[in-house]
N, C-alpha and C. Protein backbone atom coordinates (compact mmCIF):
# COMPACT_ATOMS: atom_id res chain seq x y z
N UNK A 1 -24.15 29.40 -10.53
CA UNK A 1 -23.43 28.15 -10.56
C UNK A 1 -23.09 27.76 -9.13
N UNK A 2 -22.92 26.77 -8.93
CA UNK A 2 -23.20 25.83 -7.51
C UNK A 2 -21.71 25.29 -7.22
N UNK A 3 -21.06 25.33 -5.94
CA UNK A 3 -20.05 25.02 -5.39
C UNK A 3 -19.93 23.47 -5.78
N UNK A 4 -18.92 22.63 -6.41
CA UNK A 4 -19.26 21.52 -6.38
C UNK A 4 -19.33 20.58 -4.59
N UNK A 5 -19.31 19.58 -4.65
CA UNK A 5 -20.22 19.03 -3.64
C UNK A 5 -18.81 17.84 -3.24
N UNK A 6 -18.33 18.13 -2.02
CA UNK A 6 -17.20 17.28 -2.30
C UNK A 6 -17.33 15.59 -1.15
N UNK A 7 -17.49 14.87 -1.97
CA UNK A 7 -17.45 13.54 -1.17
C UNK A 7 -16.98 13.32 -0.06
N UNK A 8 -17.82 12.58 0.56
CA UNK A 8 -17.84 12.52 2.66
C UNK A 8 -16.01 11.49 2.62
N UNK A 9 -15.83 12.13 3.32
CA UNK A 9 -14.71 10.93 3.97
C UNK A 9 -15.13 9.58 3.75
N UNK A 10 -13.92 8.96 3.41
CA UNK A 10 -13.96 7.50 3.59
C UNK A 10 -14.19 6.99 5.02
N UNK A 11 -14.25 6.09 5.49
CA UNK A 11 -14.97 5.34 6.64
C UNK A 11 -13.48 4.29 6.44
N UNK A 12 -12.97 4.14 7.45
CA UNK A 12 -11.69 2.90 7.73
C UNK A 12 -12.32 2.26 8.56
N UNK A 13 -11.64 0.60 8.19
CA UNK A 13 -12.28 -0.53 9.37
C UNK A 13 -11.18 -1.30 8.61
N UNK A 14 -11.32 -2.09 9.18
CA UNK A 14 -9.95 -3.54 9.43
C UNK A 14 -11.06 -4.65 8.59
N UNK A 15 -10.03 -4.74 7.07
CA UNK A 15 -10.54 -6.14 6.34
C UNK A 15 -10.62 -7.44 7.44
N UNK A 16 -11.30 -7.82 6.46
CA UNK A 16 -11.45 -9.14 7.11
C UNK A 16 -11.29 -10.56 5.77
N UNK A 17 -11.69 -11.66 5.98
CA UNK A 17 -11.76 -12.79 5.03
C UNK A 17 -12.41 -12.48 3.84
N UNK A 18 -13.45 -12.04 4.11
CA UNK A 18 -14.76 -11.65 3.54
C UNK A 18 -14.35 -10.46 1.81
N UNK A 19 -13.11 -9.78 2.78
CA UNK A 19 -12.94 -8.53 1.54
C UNK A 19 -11.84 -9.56 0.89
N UNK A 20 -11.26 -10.51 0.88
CA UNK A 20 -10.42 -10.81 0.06
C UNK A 20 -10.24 -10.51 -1.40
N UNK A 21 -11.25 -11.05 -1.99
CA UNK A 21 -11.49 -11.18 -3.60
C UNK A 21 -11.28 -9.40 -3.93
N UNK A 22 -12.02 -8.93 -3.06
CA UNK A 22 -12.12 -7.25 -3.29
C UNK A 22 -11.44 -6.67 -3.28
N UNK A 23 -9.96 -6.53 -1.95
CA UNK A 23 -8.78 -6.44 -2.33
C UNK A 23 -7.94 -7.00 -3.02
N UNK A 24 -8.18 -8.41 -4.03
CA UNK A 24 -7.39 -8.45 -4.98
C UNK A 24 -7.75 -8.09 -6.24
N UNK A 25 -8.66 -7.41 -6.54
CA UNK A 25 -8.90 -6.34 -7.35
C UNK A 25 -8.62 -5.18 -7.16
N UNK A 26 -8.36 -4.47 -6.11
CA UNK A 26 -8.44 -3.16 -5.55
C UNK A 26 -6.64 -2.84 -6.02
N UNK A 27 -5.82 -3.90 -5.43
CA UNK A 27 -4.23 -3.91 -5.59
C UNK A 27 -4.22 -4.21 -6.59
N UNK A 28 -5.04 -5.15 -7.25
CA UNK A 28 -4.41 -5.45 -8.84
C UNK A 28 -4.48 -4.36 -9.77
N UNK A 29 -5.79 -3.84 -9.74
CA UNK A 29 -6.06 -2.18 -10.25
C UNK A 29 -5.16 -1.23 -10.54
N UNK A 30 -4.79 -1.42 -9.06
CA UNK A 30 -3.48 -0.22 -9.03
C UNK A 30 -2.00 0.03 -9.26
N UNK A 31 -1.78 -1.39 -9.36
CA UNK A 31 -0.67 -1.53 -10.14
C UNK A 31 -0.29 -2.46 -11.17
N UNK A 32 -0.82 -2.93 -11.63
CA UNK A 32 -1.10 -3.97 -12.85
C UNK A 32 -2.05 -3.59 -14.22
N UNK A 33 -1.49 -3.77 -14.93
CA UNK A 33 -2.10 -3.57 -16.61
C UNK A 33 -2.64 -2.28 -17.07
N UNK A 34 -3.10 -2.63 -17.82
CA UNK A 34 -3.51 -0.84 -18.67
C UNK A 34 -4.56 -0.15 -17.46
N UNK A 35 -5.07 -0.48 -16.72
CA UNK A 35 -6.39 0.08 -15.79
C UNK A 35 -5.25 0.56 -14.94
N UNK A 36 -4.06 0.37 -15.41
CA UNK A 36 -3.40 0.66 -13.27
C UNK A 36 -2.51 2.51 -13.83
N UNK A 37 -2.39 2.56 -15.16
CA UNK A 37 -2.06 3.56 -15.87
C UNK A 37 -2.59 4.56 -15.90
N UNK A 38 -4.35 4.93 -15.42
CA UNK A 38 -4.70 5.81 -14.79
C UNK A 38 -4.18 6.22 -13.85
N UNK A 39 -3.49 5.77 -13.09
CA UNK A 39 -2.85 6.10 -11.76
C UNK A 39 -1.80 6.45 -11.88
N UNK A 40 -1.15 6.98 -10.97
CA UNK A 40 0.56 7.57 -11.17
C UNK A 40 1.58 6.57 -10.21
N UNK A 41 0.42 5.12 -9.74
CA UNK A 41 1.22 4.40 -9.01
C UNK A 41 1.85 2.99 -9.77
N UNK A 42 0.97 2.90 -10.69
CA UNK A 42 1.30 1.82 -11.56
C UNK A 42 3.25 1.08 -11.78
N UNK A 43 2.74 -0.31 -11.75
CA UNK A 43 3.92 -0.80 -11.46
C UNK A 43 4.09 -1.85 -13.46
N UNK A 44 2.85 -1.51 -13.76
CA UNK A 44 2.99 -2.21 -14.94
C UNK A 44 4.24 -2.27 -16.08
N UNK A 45 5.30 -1.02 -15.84
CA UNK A 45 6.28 -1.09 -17.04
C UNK A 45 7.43 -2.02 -16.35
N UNK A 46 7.37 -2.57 -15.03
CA UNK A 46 8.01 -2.84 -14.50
C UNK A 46 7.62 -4.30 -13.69
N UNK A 47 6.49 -4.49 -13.94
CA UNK A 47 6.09 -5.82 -13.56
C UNK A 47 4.64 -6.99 -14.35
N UNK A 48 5.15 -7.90 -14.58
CA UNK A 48 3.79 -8.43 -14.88
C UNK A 48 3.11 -9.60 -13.80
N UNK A 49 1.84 -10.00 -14.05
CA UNK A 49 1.50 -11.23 -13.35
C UNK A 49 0.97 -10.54 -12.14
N UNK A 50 0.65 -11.29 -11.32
CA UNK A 50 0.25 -10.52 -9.47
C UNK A 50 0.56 -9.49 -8.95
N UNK A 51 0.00 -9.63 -8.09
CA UNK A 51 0.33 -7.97 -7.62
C UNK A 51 0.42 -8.42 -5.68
N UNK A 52 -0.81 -9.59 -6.00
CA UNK A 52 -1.09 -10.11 -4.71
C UNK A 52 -1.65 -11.39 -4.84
N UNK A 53 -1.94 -12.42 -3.71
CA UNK A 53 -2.44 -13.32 -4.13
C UNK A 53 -3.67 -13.63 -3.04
N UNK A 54 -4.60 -14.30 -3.15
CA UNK A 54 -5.40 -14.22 -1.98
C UNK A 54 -4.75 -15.17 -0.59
N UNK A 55 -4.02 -16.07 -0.72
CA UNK A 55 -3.34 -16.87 0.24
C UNK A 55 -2.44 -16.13 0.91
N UNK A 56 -1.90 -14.84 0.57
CA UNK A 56 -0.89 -14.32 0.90
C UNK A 56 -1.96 -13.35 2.04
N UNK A 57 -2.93 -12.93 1.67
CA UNK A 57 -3.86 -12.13 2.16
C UNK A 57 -4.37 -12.44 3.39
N UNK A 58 -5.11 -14.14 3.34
CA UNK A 58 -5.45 -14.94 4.18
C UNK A 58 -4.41 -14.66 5.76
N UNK A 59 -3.41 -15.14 4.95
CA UNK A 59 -2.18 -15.11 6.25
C UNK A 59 -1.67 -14.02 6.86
N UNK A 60 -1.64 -12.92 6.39
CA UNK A 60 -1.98 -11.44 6.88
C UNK A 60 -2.89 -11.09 7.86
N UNK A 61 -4.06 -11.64 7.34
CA UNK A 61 -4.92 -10.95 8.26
C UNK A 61 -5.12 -12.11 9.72
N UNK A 62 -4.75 -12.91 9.39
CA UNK A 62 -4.53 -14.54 10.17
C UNK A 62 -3.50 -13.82 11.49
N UNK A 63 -2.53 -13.50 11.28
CA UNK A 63 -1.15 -13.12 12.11
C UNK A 63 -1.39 -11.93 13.38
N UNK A 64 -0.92 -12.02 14.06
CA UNK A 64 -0.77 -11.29 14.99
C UNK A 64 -0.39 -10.12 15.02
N UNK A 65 -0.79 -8.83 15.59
CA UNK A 65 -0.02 -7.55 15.29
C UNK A 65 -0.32 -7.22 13.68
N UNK A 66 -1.68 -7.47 12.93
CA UNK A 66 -0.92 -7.59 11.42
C UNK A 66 -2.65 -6.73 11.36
N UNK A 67 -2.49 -5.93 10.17
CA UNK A 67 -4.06 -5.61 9.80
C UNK A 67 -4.12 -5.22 8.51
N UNK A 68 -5.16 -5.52 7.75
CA UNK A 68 -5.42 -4.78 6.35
C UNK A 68 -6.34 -3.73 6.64
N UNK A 69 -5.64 -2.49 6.91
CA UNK A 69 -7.17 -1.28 6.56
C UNK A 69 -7.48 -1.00 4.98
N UNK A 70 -8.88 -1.04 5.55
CA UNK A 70 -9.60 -0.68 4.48
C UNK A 70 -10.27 0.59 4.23
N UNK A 71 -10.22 1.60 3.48
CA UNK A 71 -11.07 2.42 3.10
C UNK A 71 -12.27 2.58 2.36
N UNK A 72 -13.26 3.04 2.82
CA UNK A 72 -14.42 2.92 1.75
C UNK A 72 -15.43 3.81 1.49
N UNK A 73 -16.56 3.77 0.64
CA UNK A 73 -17.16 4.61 1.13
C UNK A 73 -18.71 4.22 0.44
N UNK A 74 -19.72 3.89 0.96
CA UNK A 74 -21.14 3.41 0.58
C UNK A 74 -20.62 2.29 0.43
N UNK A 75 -19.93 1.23 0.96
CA UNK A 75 -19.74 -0.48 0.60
C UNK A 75 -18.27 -0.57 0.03
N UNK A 76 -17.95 0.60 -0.77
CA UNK A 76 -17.12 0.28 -2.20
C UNK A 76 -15.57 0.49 -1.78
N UNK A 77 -14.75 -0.40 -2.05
CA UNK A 77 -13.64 -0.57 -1.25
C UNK A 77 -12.66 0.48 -2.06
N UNK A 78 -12.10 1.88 -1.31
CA UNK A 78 -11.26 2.67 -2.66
C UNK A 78 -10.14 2.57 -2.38
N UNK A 79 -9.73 2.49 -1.05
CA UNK A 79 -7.94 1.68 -0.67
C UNK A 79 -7.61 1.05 -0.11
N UNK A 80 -6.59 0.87 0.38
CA UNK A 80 -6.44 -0.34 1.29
C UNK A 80 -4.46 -0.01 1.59
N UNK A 81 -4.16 -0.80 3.10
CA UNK A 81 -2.78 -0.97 3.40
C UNK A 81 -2.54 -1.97 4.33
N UNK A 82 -1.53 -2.63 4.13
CA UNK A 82 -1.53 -3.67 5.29
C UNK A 82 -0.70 -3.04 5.98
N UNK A 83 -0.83 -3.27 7.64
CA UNK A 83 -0.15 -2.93 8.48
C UNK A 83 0.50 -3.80 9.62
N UNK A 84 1.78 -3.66 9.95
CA UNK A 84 2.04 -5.06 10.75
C UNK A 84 3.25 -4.83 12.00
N UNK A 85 3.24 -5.83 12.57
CA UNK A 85 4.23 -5.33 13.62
C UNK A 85 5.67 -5.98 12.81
N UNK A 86 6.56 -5.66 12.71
CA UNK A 86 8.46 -6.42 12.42
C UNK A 86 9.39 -5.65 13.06
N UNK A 87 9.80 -6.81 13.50
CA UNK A 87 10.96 -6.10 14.39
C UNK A 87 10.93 -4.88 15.50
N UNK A 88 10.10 -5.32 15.93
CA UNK A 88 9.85 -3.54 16.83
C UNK A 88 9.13 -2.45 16.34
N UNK A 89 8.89 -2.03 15.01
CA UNK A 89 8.34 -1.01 14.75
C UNK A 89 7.17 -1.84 13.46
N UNK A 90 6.53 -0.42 13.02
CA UNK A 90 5.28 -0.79 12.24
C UNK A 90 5.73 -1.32 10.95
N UNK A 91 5.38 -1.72 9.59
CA UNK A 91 5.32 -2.38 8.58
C UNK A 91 4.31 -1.53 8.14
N UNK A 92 4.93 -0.67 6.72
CA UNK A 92 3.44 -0.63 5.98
C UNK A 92 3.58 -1.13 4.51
N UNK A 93 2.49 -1.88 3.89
CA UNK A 93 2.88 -1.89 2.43
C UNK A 93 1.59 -2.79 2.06
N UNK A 94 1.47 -2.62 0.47
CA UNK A 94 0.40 -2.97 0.12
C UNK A 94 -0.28 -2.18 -0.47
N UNK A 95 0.31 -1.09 -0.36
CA UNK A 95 -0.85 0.37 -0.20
C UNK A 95 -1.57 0.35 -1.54
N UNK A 96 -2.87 0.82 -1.89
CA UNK A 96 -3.58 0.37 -3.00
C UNK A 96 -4.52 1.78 -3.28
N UNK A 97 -4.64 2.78 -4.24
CA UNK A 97 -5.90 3.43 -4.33
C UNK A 97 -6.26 3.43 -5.73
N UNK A 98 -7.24 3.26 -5.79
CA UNK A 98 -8.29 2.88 -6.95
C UNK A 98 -7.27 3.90 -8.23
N UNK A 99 -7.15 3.90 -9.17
CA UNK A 99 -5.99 4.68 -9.98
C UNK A 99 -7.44 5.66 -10.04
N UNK A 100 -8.34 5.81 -10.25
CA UNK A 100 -9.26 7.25 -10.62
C UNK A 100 -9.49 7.98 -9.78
N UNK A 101 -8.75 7.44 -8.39
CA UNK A 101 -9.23 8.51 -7.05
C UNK A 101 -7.73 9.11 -6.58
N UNK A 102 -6.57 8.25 -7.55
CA UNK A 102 -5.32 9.04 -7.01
C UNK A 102 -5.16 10.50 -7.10
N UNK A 103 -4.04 10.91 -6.17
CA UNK A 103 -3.81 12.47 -6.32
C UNK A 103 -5.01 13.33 -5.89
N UNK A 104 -6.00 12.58 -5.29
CA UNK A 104 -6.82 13.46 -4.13
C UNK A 104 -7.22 13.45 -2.84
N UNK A 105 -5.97 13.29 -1.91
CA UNK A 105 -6.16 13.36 -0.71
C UNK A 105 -6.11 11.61 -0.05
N UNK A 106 -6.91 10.86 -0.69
CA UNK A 106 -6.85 9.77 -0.38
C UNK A 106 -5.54 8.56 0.86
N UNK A 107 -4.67 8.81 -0.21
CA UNK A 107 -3.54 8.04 -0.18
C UNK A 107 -3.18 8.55 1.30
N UNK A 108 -3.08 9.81 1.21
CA UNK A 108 -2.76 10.25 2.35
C UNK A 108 -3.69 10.09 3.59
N UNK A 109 -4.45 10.13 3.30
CA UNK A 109 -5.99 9.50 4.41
C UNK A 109 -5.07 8.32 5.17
N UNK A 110 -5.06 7.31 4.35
CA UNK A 110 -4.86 5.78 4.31
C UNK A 110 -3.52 5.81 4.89
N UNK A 111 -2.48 6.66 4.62
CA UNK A 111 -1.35 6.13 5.47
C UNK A 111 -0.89 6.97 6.60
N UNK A 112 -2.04 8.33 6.86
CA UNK A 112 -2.33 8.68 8.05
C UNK A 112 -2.93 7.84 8.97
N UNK A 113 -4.01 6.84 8.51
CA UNK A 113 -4.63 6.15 9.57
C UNK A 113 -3.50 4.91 9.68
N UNK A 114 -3.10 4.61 8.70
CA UNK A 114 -2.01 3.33 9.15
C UNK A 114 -0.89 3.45 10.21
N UNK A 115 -0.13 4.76 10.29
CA UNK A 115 0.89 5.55 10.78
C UNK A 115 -0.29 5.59 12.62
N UNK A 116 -1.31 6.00 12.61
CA UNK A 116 -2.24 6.26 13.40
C UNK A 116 -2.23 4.68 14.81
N UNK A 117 -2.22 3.83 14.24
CA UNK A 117 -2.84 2.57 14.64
C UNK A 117 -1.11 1.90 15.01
N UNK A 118 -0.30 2.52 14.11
CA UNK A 118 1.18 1.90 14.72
C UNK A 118 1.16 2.69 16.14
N UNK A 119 1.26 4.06 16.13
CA UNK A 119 1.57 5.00 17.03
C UNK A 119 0.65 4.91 18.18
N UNK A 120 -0.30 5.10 18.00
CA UNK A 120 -1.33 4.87 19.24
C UNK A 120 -2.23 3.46 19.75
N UNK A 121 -2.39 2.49 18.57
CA UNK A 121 -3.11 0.86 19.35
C UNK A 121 -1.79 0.88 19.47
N UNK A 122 -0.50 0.15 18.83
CA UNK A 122 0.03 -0.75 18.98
C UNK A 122 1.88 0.31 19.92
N UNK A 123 1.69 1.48 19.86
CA UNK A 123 2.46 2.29 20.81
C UNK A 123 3.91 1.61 20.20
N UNK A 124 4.18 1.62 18.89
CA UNK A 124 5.26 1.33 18.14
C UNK A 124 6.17 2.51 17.82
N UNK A 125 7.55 2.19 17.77
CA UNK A 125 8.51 3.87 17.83
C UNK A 125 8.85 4.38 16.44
N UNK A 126 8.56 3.77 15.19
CA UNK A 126 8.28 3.74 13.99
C UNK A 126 7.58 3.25 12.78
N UNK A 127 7.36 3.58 12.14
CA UNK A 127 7.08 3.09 10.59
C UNK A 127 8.29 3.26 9.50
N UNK A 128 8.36 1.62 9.18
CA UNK A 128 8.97 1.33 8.16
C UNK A 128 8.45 0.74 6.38
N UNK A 129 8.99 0.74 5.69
CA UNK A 129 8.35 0.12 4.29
C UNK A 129 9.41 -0.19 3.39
N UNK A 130 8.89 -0.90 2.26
CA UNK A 130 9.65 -0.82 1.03
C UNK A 130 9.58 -0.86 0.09
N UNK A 131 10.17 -0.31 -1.03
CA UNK A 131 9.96 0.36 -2.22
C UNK A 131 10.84 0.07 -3.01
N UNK A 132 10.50 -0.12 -4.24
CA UNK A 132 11.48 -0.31 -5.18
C UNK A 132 11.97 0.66 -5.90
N UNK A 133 13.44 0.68 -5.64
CA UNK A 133 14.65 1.68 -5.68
C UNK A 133 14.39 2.23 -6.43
N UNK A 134 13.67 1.74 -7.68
CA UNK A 134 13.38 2.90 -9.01
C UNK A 134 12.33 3.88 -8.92
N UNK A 135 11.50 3.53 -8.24
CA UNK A 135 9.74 4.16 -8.35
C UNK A 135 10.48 5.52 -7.62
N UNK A 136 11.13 6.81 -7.68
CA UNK A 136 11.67 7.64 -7.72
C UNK A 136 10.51 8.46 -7.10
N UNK A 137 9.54 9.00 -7.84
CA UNK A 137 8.51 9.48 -7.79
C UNK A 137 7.66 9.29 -6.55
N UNK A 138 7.53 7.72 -6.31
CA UNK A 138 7.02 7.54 -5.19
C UNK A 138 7.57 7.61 -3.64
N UNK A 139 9.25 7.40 -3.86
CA UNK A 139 9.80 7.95 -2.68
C UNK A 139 9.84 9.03 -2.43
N UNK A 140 9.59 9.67 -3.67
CA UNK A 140 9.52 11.06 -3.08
C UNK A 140 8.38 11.64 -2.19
N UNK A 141 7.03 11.30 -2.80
CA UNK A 141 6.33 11.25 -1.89
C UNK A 141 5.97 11.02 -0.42
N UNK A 142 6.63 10.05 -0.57
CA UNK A 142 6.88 9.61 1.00
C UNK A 142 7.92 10.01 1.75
N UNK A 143 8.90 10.85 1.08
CA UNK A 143 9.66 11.71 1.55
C UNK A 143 9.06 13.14 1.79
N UNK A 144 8.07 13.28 1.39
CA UNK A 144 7.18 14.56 1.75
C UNK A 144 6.50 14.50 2.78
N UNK A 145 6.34 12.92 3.38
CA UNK A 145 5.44 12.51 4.53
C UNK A 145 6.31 12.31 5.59
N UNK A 146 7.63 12.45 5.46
CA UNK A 146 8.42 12.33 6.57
C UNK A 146 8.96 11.42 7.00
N UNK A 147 8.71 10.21 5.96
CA UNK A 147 9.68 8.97 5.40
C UNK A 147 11.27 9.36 4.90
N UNK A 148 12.17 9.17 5.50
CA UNK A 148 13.79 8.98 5.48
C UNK A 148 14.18 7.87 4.45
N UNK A 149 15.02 7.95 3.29
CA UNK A 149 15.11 6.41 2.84
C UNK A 149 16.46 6.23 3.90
N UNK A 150 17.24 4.94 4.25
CA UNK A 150 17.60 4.49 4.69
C UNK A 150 19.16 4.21 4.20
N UNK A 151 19.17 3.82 2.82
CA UNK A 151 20.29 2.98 2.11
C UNK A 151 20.38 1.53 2.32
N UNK A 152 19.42 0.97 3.00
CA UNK A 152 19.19 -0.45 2.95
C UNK A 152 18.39 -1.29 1.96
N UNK A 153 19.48 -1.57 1.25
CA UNK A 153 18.59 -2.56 -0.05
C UNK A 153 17.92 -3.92 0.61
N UNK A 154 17.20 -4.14 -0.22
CA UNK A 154 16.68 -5.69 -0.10
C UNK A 154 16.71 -6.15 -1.14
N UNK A 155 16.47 -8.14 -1.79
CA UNK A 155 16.46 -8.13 -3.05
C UNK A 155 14.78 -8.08 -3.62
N UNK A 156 14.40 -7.93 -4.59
CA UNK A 156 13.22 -8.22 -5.30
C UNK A 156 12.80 -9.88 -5.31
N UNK A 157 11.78 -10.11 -4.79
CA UNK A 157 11.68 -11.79 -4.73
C UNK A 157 11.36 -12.22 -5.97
N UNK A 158 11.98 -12.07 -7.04
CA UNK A 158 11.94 -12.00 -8.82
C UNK A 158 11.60 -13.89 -8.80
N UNK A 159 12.03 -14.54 -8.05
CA UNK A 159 11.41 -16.22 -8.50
C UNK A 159 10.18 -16.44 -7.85
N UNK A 160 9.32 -15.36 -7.39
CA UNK A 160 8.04 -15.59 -6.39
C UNK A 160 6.76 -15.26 -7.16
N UNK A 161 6.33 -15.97 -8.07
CA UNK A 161 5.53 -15.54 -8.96
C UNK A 161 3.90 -14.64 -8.30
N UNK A 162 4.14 -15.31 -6.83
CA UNK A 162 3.16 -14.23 -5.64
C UNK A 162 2.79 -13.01 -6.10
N UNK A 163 3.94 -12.50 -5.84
CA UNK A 163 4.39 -10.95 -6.10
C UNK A 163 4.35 -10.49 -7.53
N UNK A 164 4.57 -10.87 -8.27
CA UNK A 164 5.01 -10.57 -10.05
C UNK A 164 5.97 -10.73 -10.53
N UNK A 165 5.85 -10.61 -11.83
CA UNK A 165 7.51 -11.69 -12.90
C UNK A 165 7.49 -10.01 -13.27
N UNK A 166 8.69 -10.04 -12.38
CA UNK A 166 9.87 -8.64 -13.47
C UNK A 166 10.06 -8.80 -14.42
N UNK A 167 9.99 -7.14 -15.46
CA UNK A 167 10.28 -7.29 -16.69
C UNK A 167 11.49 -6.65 -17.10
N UNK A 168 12.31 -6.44 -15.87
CA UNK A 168 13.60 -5.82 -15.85
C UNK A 168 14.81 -7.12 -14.57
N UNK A 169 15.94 -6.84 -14.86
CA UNK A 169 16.38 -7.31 -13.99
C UNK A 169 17.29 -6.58 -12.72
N UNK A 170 16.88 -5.54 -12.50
CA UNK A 170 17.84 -4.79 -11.67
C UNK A 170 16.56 -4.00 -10.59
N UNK A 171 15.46 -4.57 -10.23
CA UNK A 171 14.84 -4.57 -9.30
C UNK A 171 15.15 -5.04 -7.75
N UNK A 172 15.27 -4.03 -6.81
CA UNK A 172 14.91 -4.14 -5.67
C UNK A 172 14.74 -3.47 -4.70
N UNK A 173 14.67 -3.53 -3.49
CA UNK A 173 13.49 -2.58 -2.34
C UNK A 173 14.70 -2.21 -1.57
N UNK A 174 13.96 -0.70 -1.12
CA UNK A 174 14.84 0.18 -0.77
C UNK A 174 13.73 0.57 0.91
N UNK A 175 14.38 0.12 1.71
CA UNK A 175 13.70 0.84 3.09
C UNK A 175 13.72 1.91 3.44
N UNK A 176 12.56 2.32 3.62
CA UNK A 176 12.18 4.10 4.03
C UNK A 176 11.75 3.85 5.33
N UNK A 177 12.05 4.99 6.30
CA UNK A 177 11.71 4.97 7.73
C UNK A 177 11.19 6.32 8.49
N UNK A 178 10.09 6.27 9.39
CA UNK A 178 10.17 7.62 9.94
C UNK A 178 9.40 7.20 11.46
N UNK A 179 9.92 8.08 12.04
CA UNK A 179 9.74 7.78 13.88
C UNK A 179 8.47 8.56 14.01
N UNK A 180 8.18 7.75 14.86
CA UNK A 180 6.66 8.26 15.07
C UNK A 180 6.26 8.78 16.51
């Protein structure tokens, strides 16, 4: 019996116009509807409608200091994060992996190279993000990566149909931080 054969690294490069449509499948995937439930990132009991919109995307990659990495591998787009300059330090969020490739290494790929590109292109003194106060699970994670939460709430933009129509009303984002 034969060692299994374990898939080459993903390849990162900076979306462009072109991947739009692709990352709004890629984010919608991963946290939206029954397909995003393969994943352990899924935002579906907690949100319906968008996840993202392509105009929102456009202007992202439009902006200054701002990037969507992309991960891939033979063409096929498996994550993605936007990365940006605010306030002095990095911005990450967006973060997206295909729900059938979560929980293998991936995720962590993707916000190693994001963390990567704050710290060394753009010589920024942190990475910041935000999360919604409930996803428990997922701060924790990122408390394993050396993300601090903060105690700084934000509200949920619950009238921004952009983002998604909450199906709760006690949603909102909690800033995590770690110096880089």
């Amino acid at each position: 019996m034969s060692a299994p054969v374990a898939s080459p690294a993903p390849a990162f490069r900076a979306a462009t116009a072109d991947d739009v449509p692709a990352l709004v499948e890629l984010v919608t995937a991963a946290y939206r509807g029954d397909a995003s439930r393969r994943g352990w990132t899924t935002e579906a009991d907690l949100l319906d409608g968008n996840r993202i919109v392509p105009e929102v995307l456009y202007a992202d990659l439009a902006r200054s200091r701002s990037r969507i990495v992309l991960a891939e591998r033979d063409g096929l787009p498996l994550a993605c994060a936007h990365v940006a300059e605010v306030d002095g330090a990095g911005y990450f969020g967006m973060f997206a992996v295909r729900p059938e490739l979560q929980r293998g290494g991936l995720g962590r790929a993707v916000l190693a190279e994001a963390e990567r590109i704050v710290r060394e292109e753009w010589r920024l003194p942190a990475m910041r993000m935000t999360v919604i106060d409930l996803r428990e699970e997922l701060i924790a994670w990122y408390q394993r990566r050396g993300y601090r939460r903060t105690g700084i709430k934000k509200p949920f933009p619950a009238t921004d149909p952009r983002f998604g129509i909450p199906r709760r009303d006690d949603l909102r984002f909690e800033v995590l931080e770690k110096p880089l």
